[in-house]
Protein backbone atom coordinates (compact mmCIF):
# COMPACT_ATOMS: atom_id res chain seq x y z
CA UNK A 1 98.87 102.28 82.80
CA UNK A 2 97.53 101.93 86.43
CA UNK A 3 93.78 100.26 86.85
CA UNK A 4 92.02 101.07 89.89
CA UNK A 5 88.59 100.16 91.18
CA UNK A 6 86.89 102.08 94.26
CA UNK A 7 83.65 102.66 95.69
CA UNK A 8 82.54 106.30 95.28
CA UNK A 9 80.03 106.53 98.28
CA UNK A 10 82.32 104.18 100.70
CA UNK A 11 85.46 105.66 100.33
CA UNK A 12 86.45 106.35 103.84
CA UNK A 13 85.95 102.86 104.87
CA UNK A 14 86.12 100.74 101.93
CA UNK A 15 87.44 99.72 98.83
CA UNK A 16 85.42 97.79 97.06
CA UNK A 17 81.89 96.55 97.43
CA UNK A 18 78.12 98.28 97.11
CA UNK A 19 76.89 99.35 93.85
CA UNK A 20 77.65 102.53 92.61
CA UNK A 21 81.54 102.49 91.19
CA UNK A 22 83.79 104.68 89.18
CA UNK A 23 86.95 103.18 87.11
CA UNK A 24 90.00 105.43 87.48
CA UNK A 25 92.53 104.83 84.69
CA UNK A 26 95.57 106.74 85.81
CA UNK A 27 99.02 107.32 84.04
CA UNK A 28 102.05 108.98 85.84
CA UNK A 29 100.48 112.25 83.81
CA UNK A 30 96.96 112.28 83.87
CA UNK A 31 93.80 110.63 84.73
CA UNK A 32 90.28 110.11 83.46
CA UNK A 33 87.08 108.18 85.09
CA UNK A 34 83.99 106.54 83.47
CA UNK A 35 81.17 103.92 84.84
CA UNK A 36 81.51 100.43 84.83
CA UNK A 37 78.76 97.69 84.94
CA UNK A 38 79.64 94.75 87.41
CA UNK A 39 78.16 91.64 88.05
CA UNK A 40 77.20 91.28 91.85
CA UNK A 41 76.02 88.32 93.01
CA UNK A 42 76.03 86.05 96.06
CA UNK A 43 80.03 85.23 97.20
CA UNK A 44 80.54 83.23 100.07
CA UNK A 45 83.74 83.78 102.04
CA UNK A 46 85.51 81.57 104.19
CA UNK A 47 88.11 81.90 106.74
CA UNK A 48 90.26 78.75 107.88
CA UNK A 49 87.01 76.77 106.95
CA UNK A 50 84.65 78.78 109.23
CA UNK A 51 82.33 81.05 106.93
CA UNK A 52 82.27 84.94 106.99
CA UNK A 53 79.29 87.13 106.19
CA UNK A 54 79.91 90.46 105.43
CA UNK A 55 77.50 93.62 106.41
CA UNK A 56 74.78 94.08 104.37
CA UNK A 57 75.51 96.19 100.80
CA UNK A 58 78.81 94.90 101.48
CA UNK A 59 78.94 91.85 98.80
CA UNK A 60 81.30 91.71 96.76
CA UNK A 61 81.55 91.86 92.41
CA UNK A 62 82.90 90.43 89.47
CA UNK A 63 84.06 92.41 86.41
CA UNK A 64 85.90 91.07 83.56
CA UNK A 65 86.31 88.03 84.91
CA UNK A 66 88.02 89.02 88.25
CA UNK A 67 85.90 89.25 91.93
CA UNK A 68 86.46 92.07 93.97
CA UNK A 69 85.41 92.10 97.84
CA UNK A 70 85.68 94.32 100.39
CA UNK A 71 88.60 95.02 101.70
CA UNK A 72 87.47 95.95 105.10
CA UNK A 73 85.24 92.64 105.75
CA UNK A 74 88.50 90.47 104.68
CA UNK A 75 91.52 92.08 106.47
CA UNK A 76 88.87 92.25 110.00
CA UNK A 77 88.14 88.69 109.29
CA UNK A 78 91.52 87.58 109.49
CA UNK A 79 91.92 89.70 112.31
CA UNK A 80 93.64 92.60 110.78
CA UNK A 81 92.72 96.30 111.39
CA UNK A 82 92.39 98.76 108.02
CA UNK A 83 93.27 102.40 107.91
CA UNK A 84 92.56 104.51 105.26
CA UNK A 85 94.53 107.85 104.65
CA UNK A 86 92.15 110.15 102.54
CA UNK A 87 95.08 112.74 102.33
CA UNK A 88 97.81 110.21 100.67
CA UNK A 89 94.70 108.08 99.19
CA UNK A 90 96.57 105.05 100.65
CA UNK A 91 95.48 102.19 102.53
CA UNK A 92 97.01 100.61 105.71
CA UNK A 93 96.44 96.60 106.94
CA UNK A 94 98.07 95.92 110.08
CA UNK A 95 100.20 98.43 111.74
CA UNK A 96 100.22 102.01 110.40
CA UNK A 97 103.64 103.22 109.27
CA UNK A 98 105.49 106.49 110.62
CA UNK A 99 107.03 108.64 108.33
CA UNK A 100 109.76 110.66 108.70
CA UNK A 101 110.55 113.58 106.70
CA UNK A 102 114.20 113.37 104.86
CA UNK A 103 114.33 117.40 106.62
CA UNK A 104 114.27 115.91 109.64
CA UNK A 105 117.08 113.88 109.59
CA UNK A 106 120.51 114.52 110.79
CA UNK A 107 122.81 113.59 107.94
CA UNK A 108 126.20 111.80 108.77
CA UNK A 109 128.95 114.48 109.57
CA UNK A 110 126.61 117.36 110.10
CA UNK A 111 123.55 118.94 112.05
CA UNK A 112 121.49 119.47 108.47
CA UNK A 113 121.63 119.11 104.70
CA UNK A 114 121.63 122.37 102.73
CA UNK A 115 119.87 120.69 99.85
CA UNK A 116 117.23 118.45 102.04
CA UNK A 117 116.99 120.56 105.12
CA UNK A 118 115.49 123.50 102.88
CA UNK A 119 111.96 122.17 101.36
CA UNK A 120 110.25 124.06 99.17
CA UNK A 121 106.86 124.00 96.79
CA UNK A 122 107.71 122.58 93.69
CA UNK A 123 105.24 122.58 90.70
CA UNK A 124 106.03 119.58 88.29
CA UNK A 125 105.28 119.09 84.51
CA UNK A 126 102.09 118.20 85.17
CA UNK A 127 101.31 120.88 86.70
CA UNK A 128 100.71 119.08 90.37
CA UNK A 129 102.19 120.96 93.26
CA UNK A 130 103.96 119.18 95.92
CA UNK A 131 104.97 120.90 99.41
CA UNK A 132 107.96 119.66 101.57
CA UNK A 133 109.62 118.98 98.17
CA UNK A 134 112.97 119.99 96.28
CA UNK A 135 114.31 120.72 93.03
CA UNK A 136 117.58 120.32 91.70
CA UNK A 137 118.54 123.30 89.82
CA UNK A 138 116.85 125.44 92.34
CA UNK A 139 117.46 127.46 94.93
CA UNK A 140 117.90 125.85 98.66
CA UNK A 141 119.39 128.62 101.02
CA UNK A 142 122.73 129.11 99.86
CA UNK A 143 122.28 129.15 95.79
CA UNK A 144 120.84 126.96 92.89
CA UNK A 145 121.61 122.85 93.49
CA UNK A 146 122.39 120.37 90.61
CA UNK A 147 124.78 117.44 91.54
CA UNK A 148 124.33 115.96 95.09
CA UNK A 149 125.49 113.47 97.86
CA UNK A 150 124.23 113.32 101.25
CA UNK A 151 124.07 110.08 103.63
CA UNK A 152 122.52 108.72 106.21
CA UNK A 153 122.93 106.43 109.28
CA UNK A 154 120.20 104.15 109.45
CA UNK A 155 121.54 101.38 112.23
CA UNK A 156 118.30 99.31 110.76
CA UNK A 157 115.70 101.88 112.06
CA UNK A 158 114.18 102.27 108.67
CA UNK A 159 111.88 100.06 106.85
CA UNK A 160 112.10 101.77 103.57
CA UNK A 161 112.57 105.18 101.57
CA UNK A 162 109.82 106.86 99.94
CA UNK A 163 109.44 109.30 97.63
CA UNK A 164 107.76 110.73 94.18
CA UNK A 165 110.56 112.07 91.79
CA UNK A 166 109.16 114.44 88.39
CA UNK A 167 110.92 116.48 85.32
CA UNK A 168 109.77 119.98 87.18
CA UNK A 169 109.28 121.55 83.56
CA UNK A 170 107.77 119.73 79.98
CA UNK A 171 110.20 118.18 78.37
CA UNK A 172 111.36 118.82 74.71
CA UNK A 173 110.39 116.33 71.85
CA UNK A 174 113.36 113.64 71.91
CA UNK A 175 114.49 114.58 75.43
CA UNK A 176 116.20 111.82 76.87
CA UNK A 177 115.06 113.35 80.24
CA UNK A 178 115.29 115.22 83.70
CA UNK A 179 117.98 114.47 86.24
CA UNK A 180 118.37 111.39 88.11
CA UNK A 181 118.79 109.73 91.62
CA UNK A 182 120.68 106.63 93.16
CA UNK A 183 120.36 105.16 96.46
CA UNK A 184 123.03 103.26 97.93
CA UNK A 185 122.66 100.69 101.04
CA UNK A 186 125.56 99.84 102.71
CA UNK A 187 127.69 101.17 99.66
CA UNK A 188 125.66 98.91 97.39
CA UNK A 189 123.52 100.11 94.63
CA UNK A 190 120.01 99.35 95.70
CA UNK A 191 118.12 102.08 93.34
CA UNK A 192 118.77 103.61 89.95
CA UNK A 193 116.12 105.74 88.69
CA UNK A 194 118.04 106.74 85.02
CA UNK A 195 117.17 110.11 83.21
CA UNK A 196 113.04 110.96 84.41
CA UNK A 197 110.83 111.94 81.89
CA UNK A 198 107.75 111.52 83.58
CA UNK A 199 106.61 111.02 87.78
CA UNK A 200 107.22 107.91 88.73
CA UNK A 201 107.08 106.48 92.36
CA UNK A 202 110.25 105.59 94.49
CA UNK A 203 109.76 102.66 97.13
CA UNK A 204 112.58 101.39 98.28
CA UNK A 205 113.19 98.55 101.14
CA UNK A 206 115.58 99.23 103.83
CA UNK A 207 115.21 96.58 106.14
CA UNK A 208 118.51 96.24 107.90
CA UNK A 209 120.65 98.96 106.54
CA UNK A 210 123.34 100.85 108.44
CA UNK A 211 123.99 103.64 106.53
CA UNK A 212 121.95 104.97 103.23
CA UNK A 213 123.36 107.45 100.26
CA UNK A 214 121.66 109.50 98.06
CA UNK A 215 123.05 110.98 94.96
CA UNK A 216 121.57 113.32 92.50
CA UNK A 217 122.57 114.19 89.59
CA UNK A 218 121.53 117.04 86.75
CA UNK A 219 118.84 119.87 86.52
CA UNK A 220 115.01 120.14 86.55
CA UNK A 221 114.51 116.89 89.14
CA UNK A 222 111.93 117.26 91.47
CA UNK A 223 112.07 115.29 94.57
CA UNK A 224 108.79 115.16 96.25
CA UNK A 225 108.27 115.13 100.04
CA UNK A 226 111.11 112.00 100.01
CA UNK A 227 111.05 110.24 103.57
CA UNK A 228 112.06 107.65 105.85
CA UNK A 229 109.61 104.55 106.71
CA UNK A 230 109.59 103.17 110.42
């Protein structure tokens, strides 16, 4: 179970910080919200001993014995820009990173991949639908995919590999799951995900790779807009 805090009316720009907040409680599956009373007082900050004041309704909170600021006022104040991606929901400090779709990629010994160089919409257990995705088991130009091996030169261009993988249908009680995927750096096992039974999030650190594998394995996997970090 995932516990995130955000700031309903300053979502665009920040965080955390004002008055009015939701609690999202979010599991691979599903997701709920409620209110949540926090304790905002005065918090001073400090930056290498010089002191920072934030914009006002800016201040930061406590709740359950944690304090939460804003994440804005603190990255700017150590000189750090923030960017926030509404679409992805994610947040940036520093540098924003490209993304490259795995379609995009010329794979080692060939112009394309059948498998990755075919994307497709692909609705998962859930019920969530994810474009620029694949399924194994399904059908990517030239007939239905299951088992899979494709790689990649990477000369240390990448940063990482990112992607969502998800059982595509519900599985049955005692199911020991959906598929799987390995990654392989260099010929070494860097990423195992086992047998899926529910979404989980693939982030995996490439920094100084030459070449990167992927193998699939089984039915019923999706793969969900998978790509390369620079």
């Amino acid at each position: 179970m995932k516990k995130l805090l955000i700031i309903t009316s300053y979502l665009g720009f920040f965080l955390l910080g004002g008055l009015t907040f939701t609690y999202f409680s979010t599991s691979e599956a599903a997701s709920i919200t409620k209110k949540i009373e926090v304790v905002q007082d005065k918090i001073s900050y400090y930056v290498d001993k010089v002191e920072k004041v934030p914009p006002e309704g800016q201040s930061g909170f406590i709740y359950q014995g944690t304090t939460y600021v804003p994440m804005r006022f603190v990255a700017e104040s150590l000189g750090e820009k923030v960017t926030w991606d509404g679409k992805t929901k994610s947040v940036y400090i520093g540098d924003v990173p490209k993304f490259i779709s795995l379609k995009d990629v010329k794979p080692i010994g060939s112009e394309e991949d059948h498998f990755f160089h075919n994307p497709s919409t692909v609705v998962i257990s859930t019920g969530e639908k994810f474009e620029q995705s694949y399924q194994l088991g399904g059908y990517h130009g030239g007939g239905a995919v299951q088992d899979h091996t494709v790689e990649y030169l990477a000369n240390g261009n990448y940063k990482g590999f990112e992607t969502y993988l998800a059982p595509v249908k519900k599985l049955v009680a005692g199911s020991s799951g959906i598929g799987s995927l390995k990654i392989y750096a260099d010929n070494k096992l860097i990423y195992d995900s086992g047998s899926i039974k529910d979404k989980v999030k693939v982030n995996i650190n490439l920094e100084g790779a030459t070449k990167v594998k992927f193998e699939i394995v089984g039915s019923g996997l999706g793969i969900l807009n998978p790509k390369f970090v620079q």
